[in-house]
C-alpha atoms as a PDB file:
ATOM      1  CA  UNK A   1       0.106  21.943 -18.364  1.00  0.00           C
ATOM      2  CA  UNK A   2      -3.231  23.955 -19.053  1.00  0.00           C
ATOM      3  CA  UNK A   3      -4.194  24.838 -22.621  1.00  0.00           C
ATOM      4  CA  UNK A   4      -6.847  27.453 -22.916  1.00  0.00           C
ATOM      5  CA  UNK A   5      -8.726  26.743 -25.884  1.00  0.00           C
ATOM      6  CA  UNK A   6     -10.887  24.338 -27.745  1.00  0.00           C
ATOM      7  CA  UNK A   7      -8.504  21.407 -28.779  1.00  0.00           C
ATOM      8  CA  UNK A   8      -8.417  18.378 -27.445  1.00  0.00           C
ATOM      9  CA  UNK A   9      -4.929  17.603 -25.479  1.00  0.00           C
ATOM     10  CA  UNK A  10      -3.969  14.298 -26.184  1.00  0.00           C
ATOM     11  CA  UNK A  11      -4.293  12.906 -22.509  1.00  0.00           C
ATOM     12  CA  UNK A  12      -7.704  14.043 -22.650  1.00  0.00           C
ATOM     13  CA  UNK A  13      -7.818  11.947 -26.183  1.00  0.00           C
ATOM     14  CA  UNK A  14      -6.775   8.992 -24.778  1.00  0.00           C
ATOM     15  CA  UNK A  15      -7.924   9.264 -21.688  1.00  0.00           C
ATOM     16  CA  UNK A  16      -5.099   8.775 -19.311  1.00  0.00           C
ATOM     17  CA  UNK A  17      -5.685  10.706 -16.888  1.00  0.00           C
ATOM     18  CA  UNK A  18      -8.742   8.696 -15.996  1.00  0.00           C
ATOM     19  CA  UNK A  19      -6.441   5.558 -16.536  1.00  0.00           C
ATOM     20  CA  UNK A  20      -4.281   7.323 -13.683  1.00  0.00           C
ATOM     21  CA  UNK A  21      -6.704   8.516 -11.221  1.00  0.00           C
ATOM     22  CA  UNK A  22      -8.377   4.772 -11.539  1.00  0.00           C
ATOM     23  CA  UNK A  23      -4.967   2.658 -10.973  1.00  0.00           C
ATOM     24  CA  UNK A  24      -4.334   1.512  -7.365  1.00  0.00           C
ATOM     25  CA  UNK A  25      -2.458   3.633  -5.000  1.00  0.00           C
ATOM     26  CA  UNK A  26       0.615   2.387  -3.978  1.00  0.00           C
ATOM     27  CA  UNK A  27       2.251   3.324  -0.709  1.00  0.00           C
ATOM     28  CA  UNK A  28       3.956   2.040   2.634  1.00  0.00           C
ATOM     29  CA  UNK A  29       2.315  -0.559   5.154  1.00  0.00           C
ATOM     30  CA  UNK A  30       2.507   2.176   7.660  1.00  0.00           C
ATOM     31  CA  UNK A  31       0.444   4.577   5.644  1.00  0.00           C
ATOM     32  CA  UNK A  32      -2.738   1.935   4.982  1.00  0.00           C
ATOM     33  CA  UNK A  33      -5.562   3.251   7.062  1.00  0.00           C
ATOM     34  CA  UNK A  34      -7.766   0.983   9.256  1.00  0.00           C
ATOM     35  CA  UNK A  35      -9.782  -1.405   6.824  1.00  0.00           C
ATOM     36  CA  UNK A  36      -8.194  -0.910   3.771  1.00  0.00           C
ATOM     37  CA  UNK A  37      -6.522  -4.279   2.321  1.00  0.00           C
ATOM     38  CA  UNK A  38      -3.699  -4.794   0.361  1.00  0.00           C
ATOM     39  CA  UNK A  39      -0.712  -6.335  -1.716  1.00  0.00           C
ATOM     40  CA  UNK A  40       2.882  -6.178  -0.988  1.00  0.00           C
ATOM     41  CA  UNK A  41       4.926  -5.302  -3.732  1.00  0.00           C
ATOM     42  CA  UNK A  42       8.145  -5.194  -2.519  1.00  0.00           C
ATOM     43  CA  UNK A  43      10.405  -4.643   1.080  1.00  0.00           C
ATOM     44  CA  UNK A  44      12.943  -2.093   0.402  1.00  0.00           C
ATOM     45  CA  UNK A  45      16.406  -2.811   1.238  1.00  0.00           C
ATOM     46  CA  UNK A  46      16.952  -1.166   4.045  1.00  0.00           C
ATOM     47  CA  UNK A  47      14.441  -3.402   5.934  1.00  0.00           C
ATOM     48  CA  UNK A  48      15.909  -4.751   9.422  1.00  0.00           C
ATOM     49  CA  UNK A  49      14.844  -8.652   9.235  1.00  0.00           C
ATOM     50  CA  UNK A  50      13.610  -9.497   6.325  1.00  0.00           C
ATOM     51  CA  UNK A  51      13.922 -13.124   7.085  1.00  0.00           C
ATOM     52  CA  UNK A  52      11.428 -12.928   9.951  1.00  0.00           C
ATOM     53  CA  UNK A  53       8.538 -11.024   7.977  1.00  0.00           C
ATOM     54  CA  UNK A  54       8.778 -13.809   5.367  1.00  0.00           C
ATOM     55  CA  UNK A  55       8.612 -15.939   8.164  1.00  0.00           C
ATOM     56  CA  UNK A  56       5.273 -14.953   9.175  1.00  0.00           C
ATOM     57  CA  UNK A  57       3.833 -14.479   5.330  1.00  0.00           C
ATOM     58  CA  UNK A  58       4.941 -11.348   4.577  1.00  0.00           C
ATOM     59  CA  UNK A  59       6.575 -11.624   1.330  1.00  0.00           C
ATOM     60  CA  UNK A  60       5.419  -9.869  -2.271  1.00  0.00           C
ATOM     61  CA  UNK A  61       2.311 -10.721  -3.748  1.00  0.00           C
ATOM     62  CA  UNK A  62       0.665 -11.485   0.097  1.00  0.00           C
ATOM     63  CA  UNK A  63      -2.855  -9.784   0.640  1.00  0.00           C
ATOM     64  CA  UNK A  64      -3.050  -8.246   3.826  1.00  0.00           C
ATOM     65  CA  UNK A  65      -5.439  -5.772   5.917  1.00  0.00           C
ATOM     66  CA  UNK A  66      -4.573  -3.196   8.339  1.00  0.00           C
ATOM     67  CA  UNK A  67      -6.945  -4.104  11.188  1.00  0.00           C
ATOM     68  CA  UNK A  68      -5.597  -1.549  13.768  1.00  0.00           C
ATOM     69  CA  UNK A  69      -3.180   1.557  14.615  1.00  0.00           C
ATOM     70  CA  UNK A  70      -1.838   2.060  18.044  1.00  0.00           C
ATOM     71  CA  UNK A  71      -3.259   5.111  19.765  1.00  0.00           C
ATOM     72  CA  UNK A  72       0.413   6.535  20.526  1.00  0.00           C
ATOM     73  CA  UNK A  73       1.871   5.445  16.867  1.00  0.00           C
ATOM     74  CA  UNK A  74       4.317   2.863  17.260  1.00  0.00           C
ATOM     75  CA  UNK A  75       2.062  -0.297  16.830  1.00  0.00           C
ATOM     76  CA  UNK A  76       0.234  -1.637  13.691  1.00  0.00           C
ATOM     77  CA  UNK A  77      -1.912  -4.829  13.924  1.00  0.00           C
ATOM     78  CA  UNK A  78      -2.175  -6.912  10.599  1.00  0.00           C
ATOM     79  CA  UNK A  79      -4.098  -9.320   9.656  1.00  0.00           C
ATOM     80  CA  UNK A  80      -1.649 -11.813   7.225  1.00  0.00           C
ATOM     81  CA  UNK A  81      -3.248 -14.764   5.544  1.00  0.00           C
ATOM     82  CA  UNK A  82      -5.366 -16.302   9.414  1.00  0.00           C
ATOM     83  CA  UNK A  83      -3.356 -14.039  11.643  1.00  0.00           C
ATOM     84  CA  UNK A  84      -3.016 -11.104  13.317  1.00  0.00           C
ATOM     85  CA  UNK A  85      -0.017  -9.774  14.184  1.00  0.00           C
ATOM     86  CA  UNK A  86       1.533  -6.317  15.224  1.00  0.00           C
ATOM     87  CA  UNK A  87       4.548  -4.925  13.594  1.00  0.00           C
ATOM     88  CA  UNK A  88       6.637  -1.451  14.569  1.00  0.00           C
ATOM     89  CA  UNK A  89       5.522   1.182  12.476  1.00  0.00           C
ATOM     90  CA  UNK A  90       9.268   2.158  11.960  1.00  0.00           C
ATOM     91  CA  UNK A  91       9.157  -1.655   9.750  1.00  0.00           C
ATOM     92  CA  UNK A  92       5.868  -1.140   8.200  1.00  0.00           C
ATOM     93  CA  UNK A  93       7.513   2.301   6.380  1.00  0.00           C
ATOM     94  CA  UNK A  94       9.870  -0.173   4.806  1.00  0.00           C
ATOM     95  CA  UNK A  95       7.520  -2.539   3.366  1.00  0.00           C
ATOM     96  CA  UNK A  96       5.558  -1.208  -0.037  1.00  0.00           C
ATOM     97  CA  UNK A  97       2.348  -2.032  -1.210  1.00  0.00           C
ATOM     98  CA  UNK A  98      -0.788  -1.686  -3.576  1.00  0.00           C
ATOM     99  CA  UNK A  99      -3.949  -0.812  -1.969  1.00  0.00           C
ATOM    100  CA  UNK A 100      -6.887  -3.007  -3.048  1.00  0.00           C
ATOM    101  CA  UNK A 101      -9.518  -1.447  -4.188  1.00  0.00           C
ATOM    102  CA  UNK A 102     -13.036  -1.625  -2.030  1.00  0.00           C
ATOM    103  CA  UNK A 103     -16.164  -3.410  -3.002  1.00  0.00           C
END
């Protein structure tokens, strides 16, 4: 909502929409471009083997870097703790996390 005159609204008092713009994005493994590192937050429950992504490190609170896409889509490689590993995109929509922001 736009006010047009001269007082101060009070997100621009307080600031929050710099507090907003600032915060990290959060979005799905399969969106994280090339580079970019991040934190899982959570796996949503419709997630097909859960078991076996924890079983490789991928659990919340793991920091993790998307090191490369597939050129036809349906590949992501990872790079989890030492390791690189490739997951299906189709999983990677399922699993939620908070970019990191770069140095």
């Amino acid at each position: 909502m736009f006010i047009m005159n001269d007082e101060k609204t009070p997100a621009a008092e307080t600031g929050a929409s710099a507090r907003t713009a600032a915060a990290p994005a959060e979005c799905t493994l399969a969106e994280l471009p090339v580079g970019q590192s991040a934190v899982v937050i959570y796996m949503k429950p419709s997630l097909r083997g859960k078991k076996k992504f924890a079983d490789v490190g991928i659990v919340p609170g793991t920091m993790l870097e998307m090191e490369a896409h597939a050129p036809f889509g349906g590949l992501l490689r990872i790079k989890v703790m030492e390791s690189s590993l490739s997951i299906h995109r189709d999983d990677a929509a399922n699993i939620i996390i908070r970019m990191q922001e770069r140095p």
